[in-house]
C-alpha atoms as a PDB file:
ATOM      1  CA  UNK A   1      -9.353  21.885  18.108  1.00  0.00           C
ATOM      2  CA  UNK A   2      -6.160  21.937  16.468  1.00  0.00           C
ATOM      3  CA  UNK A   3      -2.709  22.212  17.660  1.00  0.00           C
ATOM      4  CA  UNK A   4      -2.193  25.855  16.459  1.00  0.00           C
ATOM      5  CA  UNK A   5      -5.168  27.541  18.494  1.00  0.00           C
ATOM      6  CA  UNK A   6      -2.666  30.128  19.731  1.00  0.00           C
ATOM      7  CA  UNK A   7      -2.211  31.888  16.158  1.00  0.00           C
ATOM      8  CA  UNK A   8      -3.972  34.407  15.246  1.00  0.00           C
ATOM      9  CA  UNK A   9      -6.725  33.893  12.979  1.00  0.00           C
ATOM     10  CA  UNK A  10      -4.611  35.008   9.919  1.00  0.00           C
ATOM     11  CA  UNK A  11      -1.869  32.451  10.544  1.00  0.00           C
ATOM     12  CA  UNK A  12      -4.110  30.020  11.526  1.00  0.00           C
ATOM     13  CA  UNK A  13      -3.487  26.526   8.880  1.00  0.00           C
ATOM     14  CA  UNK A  14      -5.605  23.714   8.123  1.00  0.00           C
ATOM     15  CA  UNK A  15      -3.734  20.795   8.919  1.00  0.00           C
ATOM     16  CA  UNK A  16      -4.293  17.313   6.511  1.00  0.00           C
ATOM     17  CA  UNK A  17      -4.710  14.314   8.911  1.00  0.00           C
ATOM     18  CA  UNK A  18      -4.168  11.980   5.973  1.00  0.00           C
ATOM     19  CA  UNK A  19      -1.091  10.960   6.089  1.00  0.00           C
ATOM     20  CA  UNK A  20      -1.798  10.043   9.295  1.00  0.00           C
ATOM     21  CA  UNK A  21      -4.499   8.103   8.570  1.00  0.00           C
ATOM     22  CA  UNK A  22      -2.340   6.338   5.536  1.00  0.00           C
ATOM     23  CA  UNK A  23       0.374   5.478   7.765  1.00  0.00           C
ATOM     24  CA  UNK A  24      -2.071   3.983  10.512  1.00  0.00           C
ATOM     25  CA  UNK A  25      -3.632   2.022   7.317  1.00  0.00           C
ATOM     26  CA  UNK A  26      -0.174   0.874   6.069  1.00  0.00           C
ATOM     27  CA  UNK A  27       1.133  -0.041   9.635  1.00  0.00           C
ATOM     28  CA  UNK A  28      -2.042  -1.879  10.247  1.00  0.00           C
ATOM     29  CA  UNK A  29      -2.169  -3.901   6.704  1.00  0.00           C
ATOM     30  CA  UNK A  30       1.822  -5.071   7.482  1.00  0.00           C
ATOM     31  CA  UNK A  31       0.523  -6.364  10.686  1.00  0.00           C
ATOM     32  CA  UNK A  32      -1.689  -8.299   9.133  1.00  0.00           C
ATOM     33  CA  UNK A  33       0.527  -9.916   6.648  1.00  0.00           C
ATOM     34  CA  UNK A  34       3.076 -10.627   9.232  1.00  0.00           C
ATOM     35  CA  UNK A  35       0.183 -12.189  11.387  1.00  0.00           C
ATOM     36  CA  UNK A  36      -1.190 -14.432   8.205  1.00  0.00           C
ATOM     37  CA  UNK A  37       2.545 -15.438   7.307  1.00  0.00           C
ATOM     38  CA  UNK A  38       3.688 -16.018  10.937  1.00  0.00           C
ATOM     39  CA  UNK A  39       4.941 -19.752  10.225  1.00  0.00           C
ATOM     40  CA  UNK A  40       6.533 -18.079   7.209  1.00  0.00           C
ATOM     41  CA  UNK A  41       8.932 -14.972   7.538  1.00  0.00           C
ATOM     42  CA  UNK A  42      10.225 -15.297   4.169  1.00  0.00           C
ATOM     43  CA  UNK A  43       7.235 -14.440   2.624  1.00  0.00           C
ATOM     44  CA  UNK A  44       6.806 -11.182   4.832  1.00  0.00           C
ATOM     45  CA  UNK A  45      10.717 -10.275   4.003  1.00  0.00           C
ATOM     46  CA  UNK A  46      10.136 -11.007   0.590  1.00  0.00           C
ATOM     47  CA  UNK A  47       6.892  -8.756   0.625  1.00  0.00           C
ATOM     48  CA  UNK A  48       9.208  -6.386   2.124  1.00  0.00           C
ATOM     49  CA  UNK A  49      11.572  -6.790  -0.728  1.00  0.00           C
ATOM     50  CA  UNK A  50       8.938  -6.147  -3.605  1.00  0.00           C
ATOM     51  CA  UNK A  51       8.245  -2.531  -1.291  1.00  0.00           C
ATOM     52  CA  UNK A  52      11.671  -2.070  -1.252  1.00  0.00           C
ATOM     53  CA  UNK A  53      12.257  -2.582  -4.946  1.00  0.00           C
ATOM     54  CA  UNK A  54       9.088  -0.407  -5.552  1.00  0.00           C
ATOM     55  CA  UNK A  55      10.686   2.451  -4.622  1.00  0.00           C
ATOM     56  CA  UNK A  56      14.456   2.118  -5.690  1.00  0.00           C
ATOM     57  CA  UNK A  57      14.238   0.147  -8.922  1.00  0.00           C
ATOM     58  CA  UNK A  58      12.773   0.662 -12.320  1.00  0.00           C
ATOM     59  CA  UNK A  59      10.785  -2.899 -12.676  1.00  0.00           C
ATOM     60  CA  UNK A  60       8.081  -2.822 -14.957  1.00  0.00           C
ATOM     61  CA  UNK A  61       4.667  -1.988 -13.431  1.00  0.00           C
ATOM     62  CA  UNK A  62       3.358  -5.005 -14.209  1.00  0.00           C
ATOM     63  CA  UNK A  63       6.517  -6.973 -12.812  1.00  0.00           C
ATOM     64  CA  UNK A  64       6.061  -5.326  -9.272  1.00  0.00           C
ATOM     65  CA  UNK A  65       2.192  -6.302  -9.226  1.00  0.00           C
ATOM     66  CA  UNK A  66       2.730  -9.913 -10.509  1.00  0.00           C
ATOM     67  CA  UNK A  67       4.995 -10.627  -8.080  1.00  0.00           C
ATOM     68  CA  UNK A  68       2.444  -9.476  -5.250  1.00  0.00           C
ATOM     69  CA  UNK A  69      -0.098 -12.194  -6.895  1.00  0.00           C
ATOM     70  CA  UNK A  70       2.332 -14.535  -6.820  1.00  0.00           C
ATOM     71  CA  UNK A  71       3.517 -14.117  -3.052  1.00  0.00           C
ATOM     72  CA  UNK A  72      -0.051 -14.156  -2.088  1.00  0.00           C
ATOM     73  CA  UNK A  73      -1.549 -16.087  -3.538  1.00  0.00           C
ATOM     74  CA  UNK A  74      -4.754 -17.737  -2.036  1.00  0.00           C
ATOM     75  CA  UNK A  75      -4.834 -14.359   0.007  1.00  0.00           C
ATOM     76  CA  UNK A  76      -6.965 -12.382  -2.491  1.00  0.00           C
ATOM     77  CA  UNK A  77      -7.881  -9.914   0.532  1.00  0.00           C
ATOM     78  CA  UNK A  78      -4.117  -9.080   0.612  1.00  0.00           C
ATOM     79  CA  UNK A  79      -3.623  -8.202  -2.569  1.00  0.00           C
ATOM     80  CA  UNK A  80      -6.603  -5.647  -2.687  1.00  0.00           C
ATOM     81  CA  UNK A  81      -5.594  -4.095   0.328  1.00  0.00           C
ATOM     82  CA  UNK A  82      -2.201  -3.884  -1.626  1.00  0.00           C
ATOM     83  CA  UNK A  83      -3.939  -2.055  -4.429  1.00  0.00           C
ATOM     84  CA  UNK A  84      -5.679   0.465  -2.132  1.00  0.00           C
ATOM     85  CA  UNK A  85      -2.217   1.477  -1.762  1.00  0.00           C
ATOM     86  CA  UNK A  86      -1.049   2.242  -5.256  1.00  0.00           C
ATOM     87  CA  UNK A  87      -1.765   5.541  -7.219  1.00  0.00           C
ATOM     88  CA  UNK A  88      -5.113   6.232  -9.038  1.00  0.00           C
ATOM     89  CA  UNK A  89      -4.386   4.089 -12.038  1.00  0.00           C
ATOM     90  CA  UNK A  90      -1.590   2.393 -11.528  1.00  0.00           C
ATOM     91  CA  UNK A  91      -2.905  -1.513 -12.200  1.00  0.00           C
ATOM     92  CA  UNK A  92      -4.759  -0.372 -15.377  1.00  0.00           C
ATOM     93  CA  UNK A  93      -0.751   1.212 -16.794  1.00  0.00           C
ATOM     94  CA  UNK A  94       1.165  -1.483 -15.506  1.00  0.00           C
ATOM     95  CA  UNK A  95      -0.890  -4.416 -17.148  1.00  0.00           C
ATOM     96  CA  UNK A  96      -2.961  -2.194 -19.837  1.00  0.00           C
ATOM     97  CA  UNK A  97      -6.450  -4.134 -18.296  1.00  0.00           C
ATOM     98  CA  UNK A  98      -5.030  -6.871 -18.190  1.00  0.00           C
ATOM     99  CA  UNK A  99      -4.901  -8.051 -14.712  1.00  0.00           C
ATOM    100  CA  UNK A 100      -5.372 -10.887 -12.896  1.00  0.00           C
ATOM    101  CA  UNK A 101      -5.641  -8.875  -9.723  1.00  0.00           C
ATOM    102  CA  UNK A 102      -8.819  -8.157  -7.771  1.00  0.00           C
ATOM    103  CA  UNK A 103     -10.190  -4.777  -8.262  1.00  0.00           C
ATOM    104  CA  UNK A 104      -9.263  -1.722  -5.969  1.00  0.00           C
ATOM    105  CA  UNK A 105     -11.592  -1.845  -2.881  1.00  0.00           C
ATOM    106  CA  UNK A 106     -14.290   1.228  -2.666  1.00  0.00           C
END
C-alpha cells in the first residue's frame, strides 16, 4: 500500500524505495566503521575526509581508492563494503585492473 492510495488510478506513481534502502545501507556501514575505530576517531574523520574530498575535489580515481586501502587496512570487509558503494565500474577506471582492492561484493 503506498502513500498515494487516494489518487486516482491515472495519477497513481510508482514510488523507488531505493534510496531508501541506500541510505539505510550507508548509515549502517558508517556505524560500523565508527564502532571498529572507536579507540581511534581520526581514522573515522579522516574516512570522512576521503567522502568529503570524493565529492568536491578532482583526485584521481585511483588516489581516492588508495587512500581507502590505506586507512583500512587489515579491515578488508571495510573496504568492500566501500566498493558496493561506488558506480558500476568505477575501481576497474580508476586503477585500469590494477587494484589491490577486494572485489565488489555480489
Amino acid at each position: 500500500n503506498e502513500r498515494h492510495d487516494f489518487l486516482p488510478s491515472e495519477y497513481k506513481m510508482k514510488i523507488d524505495h531505493q534510496p531508501k534502502k541506500r541510505f539505510d545501507s550507508a548509515w549502517l556501514y558508517l556505524s560500523k566503521i565508527k564502532l571498529r575505530f572507536a579507540n581511534r576517531q581520526d581514522a573515522f574523520r579522516r574516512f570522512l575526509d576521503i567522502l568529503k574530498h570524493y565529492n568536491q575535489s578532482s583526485n584521481p580515481r585511483a588516489q581516492i581508492l588508495q587512500q581507502v586501502e590505506e586507512l583500512f587496512e587489515g579491515h578488508p570487509d571495510l573496504i568492500v563494503e566501500f566498493k558496493d558503494f561506488l558506480p558500476e565500474n568505477y575501481t576497474e577506471q580508476a586503477t585500469s585492473g590494477k587494484s589491490a582492492l577486494p572485489k565488489r561484493a555480489q
